[in-house]
C-alpha atoms as a PDB file:
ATOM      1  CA  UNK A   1      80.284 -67.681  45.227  1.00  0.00           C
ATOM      2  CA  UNK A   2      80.986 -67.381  41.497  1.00  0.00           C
ATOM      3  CA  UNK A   3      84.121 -65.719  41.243  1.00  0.00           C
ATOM      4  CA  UNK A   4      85.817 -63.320  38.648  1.00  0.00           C
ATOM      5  CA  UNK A   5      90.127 -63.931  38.887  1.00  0.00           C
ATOM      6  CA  UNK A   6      92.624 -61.136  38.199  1.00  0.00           C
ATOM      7  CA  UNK A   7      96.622 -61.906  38.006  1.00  0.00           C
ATOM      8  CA  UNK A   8      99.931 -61.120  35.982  1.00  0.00           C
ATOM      9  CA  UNK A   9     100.463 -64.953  35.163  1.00  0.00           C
ATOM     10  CA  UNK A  10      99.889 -68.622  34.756  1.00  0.00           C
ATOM     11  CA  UNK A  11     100.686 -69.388  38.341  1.00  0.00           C
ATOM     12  CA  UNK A  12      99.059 -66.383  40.195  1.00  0.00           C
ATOM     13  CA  UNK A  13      95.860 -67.541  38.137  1.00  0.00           C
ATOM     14  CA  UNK A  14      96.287 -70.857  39.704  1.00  0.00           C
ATOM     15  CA  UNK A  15      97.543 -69.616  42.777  1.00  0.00           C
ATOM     16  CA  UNK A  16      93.852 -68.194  43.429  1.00  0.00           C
ATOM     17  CA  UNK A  17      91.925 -70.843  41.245  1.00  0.00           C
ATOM     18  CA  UNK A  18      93.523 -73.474  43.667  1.00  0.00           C
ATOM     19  CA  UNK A  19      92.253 -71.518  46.795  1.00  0.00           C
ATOM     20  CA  UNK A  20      88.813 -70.456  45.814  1.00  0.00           C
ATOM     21  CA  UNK A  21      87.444 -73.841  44.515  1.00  0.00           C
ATOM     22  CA  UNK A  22      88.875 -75.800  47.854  1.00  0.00           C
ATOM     23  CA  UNK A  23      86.923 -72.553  49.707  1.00  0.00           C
ATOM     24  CA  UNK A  24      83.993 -74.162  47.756  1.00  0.00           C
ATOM     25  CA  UNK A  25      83.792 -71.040  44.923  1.00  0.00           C
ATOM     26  CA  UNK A  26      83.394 -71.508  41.079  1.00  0.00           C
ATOM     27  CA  UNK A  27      86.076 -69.344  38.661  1.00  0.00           C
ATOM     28  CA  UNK A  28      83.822 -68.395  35.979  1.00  0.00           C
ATOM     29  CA  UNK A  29      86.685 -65.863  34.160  1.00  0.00           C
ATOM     30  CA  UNK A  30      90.150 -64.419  34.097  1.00  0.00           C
ATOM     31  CA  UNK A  31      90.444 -61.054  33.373  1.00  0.00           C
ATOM     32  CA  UNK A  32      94.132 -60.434  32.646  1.00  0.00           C
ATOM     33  CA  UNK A  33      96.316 -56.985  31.430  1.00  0.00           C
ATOM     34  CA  UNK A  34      98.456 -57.099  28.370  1.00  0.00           C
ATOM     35  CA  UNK A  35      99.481 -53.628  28.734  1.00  0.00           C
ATOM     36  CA  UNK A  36     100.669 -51.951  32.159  1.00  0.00           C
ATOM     37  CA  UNK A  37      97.965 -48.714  31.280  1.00  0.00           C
ATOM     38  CA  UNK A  38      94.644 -48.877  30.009  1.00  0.00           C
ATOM     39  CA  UNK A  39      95.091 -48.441  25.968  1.00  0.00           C
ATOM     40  CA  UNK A  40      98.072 -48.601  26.314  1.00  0.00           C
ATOM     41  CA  UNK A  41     100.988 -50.537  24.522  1.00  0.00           C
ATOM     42  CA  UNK A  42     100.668 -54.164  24.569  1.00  0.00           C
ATOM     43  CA  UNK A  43     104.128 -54.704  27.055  1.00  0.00           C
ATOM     44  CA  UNK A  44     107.132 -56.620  25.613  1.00  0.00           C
ATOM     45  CA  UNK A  45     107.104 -60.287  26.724  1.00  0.00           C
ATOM     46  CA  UNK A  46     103.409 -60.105  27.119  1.00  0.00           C
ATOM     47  CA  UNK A  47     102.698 -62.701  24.214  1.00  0.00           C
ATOM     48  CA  UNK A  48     104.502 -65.777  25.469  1.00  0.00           C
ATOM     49  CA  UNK A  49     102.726 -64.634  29.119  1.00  0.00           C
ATOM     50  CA  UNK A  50      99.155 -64.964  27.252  1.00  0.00           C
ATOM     51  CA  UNK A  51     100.339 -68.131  25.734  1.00  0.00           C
ATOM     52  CA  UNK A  52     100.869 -69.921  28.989  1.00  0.00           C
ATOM     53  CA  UNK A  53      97.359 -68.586  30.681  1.00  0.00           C
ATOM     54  CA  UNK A  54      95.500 -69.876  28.023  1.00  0.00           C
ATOM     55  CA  UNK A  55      97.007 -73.145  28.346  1.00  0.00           C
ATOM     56  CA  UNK A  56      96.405 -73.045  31.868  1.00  0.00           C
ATOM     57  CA  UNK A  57      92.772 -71.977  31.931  1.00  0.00           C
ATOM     58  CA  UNK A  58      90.067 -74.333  32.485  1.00  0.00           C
ATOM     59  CA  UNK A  59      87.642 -75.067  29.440  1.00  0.00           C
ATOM     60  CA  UNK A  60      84.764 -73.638  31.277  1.00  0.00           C
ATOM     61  CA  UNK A  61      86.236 -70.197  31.926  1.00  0.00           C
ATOM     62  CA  UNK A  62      86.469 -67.348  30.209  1.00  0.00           C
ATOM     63  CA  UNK A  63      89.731 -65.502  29.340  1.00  0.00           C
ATOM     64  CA  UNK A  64      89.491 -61.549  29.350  1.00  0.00           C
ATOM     65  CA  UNK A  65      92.276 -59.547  27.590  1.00  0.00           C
ATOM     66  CA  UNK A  66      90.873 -55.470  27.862  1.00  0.00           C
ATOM     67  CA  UNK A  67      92.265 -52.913  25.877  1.00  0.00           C
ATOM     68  CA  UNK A  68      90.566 -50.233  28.097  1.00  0.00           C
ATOM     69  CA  UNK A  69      88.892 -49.888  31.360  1.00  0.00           C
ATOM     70  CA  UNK A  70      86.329 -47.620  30.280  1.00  0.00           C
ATOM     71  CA  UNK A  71      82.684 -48.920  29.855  1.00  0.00           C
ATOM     72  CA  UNK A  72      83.174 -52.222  28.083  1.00  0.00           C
ATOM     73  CA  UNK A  73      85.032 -53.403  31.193  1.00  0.00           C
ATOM     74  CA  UNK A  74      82.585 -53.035  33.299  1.00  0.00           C
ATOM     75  CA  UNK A  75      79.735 -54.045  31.503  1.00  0.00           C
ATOM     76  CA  UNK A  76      81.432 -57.291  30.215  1.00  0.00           C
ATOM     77  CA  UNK A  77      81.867 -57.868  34.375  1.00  0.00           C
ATOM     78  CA  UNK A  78      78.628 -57.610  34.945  1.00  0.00           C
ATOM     79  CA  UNK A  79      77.271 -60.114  32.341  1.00  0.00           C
ATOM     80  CA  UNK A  80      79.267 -62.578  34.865  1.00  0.00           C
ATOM     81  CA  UNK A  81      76.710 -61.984  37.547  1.00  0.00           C
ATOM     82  CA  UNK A  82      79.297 -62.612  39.442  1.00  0.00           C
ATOM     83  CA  UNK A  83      79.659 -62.218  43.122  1.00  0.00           C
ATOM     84  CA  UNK A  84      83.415 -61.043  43.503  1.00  0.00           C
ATOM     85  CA  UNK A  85      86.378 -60.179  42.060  1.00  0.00           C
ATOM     86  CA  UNK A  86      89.629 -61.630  43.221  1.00  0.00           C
ATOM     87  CA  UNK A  87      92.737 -60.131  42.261  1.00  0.00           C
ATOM     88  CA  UNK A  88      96.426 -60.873  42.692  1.00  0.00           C
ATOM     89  CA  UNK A  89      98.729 -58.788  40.344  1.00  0.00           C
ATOM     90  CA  UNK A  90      96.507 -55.872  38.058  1.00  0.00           C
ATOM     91  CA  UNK A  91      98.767 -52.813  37.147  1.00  0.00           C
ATOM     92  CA  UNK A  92      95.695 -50.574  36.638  1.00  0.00           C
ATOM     93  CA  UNK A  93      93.262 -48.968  39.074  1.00  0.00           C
ATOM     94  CA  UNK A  94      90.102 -50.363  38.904  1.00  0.00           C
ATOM     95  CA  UNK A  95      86.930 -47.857  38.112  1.00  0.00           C
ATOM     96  CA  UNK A  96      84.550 -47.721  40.232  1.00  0.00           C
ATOM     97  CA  UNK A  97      81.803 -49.459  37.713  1.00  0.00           C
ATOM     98  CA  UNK A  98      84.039 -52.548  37.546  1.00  0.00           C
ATOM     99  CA  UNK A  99      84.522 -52.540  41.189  1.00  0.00           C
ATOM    100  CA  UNK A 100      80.600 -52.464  41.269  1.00  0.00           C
ATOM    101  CA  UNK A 101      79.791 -55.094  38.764  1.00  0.00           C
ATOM    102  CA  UNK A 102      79.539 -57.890  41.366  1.00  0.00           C
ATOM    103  CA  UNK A 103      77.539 -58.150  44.266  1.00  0.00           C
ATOM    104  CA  UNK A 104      80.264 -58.119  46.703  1.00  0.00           C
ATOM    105  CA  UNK A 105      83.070 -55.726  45.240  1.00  0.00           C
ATOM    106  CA  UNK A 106      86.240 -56.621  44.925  1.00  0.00           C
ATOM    107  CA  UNK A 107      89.281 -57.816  47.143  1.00  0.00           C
ATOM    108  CA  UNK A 108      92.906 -58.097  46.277  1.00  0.00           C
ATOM    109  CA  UNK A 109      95.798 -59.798  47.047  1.00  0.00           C
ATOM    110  CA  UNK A 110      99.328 -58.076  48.350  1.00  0.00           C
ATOM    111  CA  UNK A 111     102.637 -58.943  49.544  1.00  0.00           C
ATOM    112  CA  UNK A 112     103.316 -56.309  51.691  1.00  0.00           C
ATOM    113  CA  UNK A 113     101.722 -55.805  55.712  1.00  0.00           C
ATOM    114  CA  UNK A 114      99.302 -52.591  54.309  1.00  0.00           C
ATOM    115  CA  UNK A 115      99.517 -50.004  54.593  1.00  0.00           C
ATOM    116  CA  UNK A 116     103.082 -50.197  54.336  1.00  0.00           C
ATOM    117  CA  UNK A 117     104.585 -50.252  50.815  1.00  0.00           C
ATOM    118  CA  UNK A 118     100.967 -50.023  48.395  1.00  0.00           C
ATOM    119  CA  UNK A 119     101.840 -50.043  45.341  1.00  0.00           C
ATOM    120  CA  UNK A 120     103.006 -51.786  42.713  1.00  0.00           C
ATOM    121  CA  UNK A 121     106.765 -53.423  43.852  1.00  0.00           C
ATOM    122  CA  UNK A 122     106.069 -53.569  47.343  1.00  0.00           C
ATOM    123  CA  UNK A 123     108.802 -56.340  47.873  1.00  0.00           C
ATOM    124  CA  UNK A 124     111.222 -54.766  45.736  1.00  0.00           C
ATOM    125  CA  UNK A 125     111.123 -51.532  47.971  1.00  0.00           C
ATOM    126  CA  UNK A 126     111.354 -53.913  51.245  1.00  0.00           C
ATOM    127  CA  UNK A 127     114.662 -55.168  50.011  1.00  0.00           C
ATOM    128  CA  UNK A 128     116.075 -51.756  49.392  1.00  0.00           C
ATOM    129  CA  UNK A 129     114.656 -49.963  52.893  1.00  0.00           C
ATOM    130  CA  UNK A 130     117.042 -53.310  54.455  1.00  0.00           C
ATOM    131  CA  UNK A 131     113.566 -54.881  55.578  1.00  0.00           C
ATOM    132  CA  UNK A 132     114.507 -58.503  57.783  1.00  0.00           C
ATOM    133  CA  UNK A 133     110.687 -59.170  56.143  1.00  0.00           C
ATOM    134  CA  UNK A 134     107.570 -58.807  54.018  1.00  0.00           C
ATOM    135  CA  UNK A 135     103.931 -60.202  54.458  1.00  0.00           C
ATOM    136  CA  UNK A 136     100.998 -60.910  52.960  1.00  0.00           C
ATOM    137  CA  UNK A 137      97.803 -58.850  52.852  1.00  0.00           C
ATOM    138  CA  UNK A 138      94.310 -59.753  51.473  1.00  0.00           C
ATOM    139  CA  UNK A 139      91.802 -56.401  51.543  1.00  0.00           C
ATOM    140  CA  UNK A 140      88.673 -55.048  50.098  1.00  0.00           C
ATOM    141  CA  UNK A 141      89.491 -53.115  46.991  1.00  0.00           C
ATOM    142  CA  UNK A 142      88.501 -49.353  46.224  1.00  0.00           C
ATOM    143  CA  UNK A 143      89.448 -46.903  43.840  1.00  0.00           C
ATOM    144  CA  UNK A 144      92.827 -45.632  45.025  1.00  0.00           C
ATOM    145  CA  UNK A 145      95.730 -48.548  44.903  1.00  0.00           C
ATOM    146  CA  UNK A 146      96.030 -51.245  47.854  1.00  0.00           C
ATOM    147  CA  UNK A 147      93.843 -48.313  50.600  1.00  0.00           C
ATOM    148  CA  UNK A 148      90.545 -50.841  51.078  1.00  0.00           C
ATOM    149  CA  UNK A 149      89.701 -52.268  54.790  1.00  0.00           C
ATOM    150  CA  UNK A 150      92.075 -55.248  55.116  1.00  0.00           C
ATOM    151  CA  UNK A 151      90.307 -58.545  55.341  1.00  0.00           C
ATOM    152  CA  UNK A 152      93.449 -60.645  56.886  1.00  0.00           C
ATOM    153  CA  UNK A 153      97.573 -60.744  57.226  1.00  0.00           C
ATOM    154  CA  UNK A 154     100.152 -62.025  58.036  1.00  0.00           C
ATOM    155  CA  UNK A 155     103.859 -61.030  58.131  1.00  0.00           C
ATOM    156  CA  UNK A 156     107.106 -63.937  58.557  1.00  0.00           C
ATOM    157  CA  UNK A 157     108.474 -64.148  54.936  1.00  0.00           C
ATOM    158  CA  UNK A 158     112.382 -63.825  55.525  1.00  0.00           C
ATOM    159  CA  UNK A 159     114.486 -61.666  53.538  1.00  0.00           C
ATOM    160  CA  UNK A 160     118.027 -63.163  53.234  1.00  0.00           C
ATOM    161  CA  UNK A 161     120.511 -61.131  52.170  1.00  0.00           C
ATOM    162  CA  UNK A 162     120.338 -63.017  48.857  1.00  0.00           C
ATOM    163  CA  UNK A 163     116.926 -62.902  48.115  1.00  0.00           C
ATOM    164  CA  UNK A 164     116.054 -65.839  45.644  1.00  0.00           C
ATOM    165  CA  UNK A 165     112.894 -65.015  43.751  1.00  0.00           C
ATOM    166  CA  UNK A 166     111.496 -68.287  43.364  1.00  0.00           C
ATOM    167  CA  UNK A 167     112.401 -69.713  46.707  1.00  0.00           C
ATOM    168  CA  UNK A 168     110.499 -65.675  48.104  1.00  0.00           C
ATOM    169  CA  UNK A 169     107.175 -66.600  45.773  1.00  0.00           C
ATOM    170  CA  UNK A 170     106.933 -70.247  46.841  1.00  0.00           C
ATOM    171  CA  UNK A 171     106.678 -69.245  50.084  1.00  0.00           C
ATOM    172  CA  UNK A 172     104.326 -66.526  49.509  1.00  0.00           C
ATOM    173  CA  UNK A 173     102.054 -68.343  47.290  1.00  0.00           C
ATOM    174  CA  UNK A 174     102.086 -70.739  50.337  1.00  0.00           C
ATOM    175  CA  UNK A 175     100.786 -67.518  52.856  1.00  0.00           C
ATOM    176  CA  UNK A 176      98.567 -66.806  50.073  1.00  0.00           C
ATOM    177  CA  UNK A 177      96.787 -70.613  49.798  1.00  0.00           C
ATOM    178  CA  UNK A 178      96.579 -70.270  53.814  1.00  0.00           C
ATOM    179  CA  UNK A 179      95.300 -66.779  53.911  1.00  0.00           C
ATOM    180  CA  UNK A 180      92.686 -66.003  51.116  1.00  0.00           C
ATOM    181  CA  UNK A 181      90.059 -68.824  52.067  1.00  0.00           C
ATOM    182  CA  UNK A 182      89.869 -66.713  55.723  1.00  0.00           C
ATOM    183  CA  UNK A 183      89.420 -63.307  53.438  1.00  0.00           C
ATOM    184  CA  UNK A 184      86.830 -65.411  51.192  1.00  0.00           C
ATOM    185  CA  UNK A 185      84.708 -66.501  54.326  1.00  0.00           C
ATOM    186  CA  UNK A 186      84.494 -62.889  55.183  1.00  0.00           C
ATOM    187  CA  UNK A 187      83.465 -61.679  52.087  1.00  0.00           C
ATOM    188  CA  UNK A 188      80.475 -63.994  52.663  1.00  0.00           C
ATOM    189  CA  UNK A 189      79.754 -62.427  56.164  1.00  0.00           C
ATOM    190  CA  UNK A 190      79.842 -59.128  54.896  1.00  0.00           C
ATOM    191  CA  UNK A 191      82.911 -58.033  56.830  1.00  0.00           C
ATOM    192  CA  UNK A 192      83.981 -54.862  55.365  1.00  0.00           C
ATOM    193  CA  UNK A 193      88.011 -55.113  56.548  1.00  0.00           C
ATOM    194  CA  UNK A 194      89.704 -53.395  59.168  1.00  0.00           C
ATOM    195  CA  UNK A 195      90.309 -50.061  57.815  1.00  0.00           C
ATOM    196  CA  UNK A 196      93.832 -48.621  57.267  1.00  0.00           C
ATOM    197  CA  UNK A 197      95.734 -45.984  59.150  1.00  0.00           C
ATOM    198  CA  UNK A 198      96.714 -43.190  56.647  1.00  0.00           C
ATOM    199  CA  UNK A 199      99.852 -41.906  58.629  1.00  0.00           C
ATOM    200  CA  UNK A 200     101.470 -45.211  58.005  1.00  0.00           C
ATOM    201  CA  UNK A 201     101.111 -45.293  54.700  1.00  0.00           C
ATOM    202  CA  UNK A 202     103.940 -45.464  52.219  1.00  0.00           C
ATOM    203  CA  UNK A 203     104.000 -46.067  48.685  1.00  0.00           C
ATOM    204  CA  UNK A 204     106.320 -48.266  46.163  1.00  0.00           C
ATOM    205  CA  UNK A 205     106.107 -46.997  43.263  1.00  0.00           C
ATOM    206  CA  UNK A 206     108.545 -47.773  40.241  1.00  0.00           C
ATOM    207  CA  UNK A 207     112.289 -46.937  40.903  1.00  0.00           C
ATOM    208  CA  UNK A 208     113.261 -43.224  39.803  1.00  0.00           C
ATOM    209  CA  UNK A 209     115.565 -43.802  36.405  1.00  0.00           C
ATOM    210  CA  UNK A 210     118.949 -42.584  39.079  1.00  0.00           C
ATOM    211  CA  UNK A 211     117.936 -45.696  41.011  1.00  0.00           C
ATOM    212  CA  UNK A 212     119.972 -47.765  38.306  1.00  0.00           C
ATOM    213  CA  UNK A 213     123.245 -45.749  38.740  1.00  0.00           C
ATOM    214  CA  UNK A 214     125.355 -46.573  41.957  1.00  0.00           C
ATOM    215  CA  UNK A 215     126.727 -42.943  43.747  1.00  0.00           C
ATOM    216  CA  UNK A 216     129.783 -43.955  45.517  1.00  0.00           C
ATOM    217  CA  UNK A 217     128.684 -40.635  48.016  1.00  0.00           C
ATOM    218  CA  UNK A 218     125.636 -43.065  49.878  1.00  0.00           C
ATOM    219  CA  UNK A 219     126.233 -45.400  52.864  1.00  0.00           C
ATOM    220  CA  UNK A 220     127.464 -49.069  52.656  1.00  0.00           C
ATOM    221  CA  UNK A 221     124.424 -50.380  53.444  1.00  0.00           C
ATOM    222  CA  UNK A 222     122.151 -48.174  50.696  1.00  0.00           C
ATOM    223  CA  UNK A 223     124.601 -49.480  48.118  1.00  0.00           C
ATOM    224  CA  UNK A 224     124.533 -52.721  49.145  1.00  0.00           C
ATOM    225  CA  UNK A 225     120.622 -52.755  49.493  1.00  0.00           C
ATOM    226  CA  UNK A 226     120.176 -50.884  45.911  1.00  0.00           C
ATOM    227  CA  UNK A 227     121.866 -54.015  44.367  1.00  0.00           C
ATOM    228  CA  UNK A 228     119.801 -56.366  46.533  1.00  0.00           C
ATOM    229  CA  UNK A 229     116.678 -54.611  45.011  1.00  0.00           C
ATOM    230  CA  UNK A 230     117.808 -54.423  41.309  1.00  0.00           C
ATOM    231  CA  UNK A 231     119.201 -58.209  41.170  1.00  0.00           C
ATOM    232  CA  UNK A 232     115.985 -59.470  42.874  1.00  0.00           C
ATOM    233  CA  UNK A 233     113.869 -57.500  40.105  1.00  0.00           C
ATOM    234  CA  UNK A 234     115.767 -58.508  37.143  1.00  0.00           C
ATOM    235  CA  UNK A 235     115.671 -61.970  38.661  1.00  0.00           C
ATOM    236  CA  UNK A 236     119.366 -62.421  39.064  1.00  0.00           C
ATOM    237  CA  UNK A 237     120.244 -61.126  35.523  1.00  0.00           C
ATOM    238  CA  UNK A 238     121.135 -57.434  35.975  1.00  0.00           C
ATOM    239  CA  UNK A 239     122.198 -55.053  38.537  1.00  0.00           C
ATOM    240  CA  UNK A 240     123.124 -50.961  38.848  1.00  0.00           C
ATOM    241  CA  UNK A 241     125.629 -49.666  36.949  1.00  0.00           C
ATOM    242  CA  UNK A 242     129.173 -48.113  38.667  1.00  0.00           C
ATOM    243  CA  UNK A 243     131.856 -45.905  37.439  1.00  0.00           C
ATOM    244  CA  UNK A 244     135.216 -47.440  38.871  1.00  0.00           C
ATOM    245  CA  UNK A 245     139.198 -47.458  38.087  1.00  0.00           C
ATOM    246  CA  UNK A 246     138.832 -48.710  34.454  1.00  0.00           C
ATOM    247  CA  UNK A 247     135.452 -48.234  33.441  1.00  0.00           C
ATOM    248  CA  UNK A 248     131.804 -48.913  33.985  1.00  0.00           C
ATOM    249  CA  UNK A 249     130.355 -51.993  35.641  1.00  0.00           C
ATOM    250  CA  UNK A 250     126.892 -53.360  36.009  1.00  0.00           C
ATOM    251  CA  UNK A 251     127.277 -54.639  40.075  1.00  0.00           C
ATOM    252  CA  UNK A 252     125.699 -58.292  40.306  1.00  0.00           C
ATOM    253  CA  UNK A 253     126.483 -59.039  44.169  1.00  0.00           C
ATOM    254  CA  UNK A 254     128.396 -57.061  46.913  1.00  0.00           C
ATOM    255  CA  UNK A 255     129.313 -57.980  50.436  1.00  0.00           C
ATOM    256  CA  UNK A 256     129.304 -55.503  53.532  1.00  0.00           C
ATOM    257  CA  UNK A 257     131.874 -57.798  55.261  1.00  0.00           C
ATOM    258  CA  UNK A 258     135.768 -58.039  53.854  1.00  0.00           C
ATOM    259  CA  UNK A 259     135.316 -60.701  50.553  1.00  0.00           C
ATOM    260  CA  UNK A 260     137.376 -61.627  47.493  1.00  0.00           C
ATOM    261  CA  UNK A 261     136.240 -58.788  44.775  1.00  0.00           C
ATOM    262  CA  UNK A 262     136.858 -55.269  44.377  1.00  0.00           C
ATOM    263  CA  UNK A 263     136.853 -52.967  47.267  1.00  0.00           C
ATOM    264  CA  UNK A 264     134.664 -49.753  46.704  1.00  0.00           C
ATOM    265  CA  UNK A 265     134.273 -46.953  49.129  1.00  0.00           C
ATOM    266  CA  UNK A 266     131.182 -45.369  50.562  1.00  0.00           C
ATOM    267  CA  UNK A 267     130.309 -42.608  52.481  1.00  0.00           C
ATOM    268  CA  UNK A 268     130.762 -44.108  55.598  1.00  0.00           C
ATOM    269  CA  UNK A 269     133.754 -47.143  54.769  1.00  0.00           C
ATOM    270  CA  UNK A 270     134.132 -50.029  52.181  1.00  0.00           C
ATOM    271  CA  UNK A 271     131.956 -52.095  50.775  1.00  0.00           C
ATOM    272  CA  UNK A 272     133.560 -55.446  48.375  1.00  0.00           C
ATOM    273  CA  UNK A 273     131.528 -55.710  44.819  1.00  0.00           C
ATOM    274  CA  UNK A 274     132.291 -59.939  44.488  1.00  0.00           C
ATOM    275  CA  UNK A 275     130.301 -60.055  41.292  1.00  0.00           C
ATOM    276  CA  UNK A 276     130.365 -57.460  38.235  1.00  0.00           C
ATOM    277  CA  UNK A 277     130.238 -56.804  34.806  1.00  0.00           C
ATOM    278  CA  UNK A 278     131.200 -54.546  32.235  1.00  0.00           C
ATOM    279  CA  UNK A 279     128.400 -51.793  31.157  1.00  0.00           C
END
């Protein structure tokens, strides 16, 4: 098949590159999202992102950078003639003339076990709900965010309690190498996915703004997963902020078990902040 790929980055571009031309598919674009709406913004940090995909992309393949996902998008798909769309990472819904613009639609990639956690930081909100786990899900796309019949998944990727974003992608770009040639294959059969249950859907949307402020009146274990969630996001750099006995403090790492730091406490007992700084 010739293949149209859709990601946030350098790697997921090779992530799927890798895995559709040892399926025996040809790349013939990128189509990548400087801004996180259509017309909207160009993001911050988006230039240096750019920079390294169009080092990475191979001579014969095209690199698309829309603006908007109005008409042109579409119609520049369809000069592809392409047969899919693969997609790992897009932050905006696809119209239904893009999703039409190949012969066999579109599929996506998503680490979450669908319909659990669609959206658009599915992992993130694992790590706050205290999830042991996350998964990977490929699945037909439609019109409405990660809701198409799911082609294949899997579930296994631990969450430690110190969640370590590049040793968590490695392992999911390895589910992801295992798991799309299966969805691919598929695809060619005409499977249309199994379809998803509504009532177990959830969403994980962006964090509401209070998300970044710790209140002391929660449980131990909310606390203690709300800084779990913000350091893994911020990749380490940057946690919740906390009003304690001499000021404000941004909380790095805390511990539910008795450990050398700062005792806080909770609704229901103590939790010990071990890593902090001022805010």
């Amino acid at each position: 098949m010739r293949v149209i790929l859709v990601s946030y980055s350098a790697r997921g571009f090779e992530i799927l590159r890798t895995a559709c031309e040892q399926a025996g598919h040809v790349p013939v674009a990128y189509l990548h999202a400087r801004s996180l709406r259509p017309g909207g913004a160009t993001r911050p940090g988006a230039g240096p992102v750019v920079a390294e995909i169009v080092e990475s992309v191979p001579p014969t393949v095209d690199l698309l950078l829309p603006g908007s996902k109005k008409v042109l998008l579409a119609r520049t798909l369809r000069e592809y003639e392409a047969d899919l769309i693969v997609c790992y990472g897009f932050p905006w819904k696809f119209p239904r003339a893009a999703l039409r613009a190949t012969k066999s639609g579109a599929i996506n990639v998503h680490t979450s076990m669908l319909p659990k956690y669609r959206g658009p930081i599915p992992v993130n909100w694992a790590i706050r709900n205290g999830d042991s786990e996350i998964g990977v899900t490929v699945h037909r796309m439609t019109e409405e965010f990660d809701s198409g019949g799911i082609l294949v998944q899997e579930s296994g990727i631990a969450l430690d309690d110190d969640v370590v974003p590049d040793r968590l992608w490695d392992e999911v770009d390895s589910y992801i190498a295992r798991l799309l040639p299966t969805a691919l294959a598929r695809v060619e059969k005409g499977f249309p996915g199994i379809a998803q249950c509504e009532d177990q859907a959830s969403y994980a949307g962006w964090m509401e703004p209070e998300f970044s402020f710790v209140d002391w009146g929660h449980t131990r274990n909310e606390i203690h997963n709300q800084v779990r969630a913000t350091r893994f996001g911020s990749s380490g750099k940057s946690g919740p902020v906390a009003k304690l006995s001499g000021g404000q403090f941004r909380v790095l790492r805390t511990s539910l078990e008795p450990a050398a730091g700062r005792r806080a406490m909770c609704a229901d007992g103590p939790l010990w902040i071990v890593e902090s700084t001022p805010a």
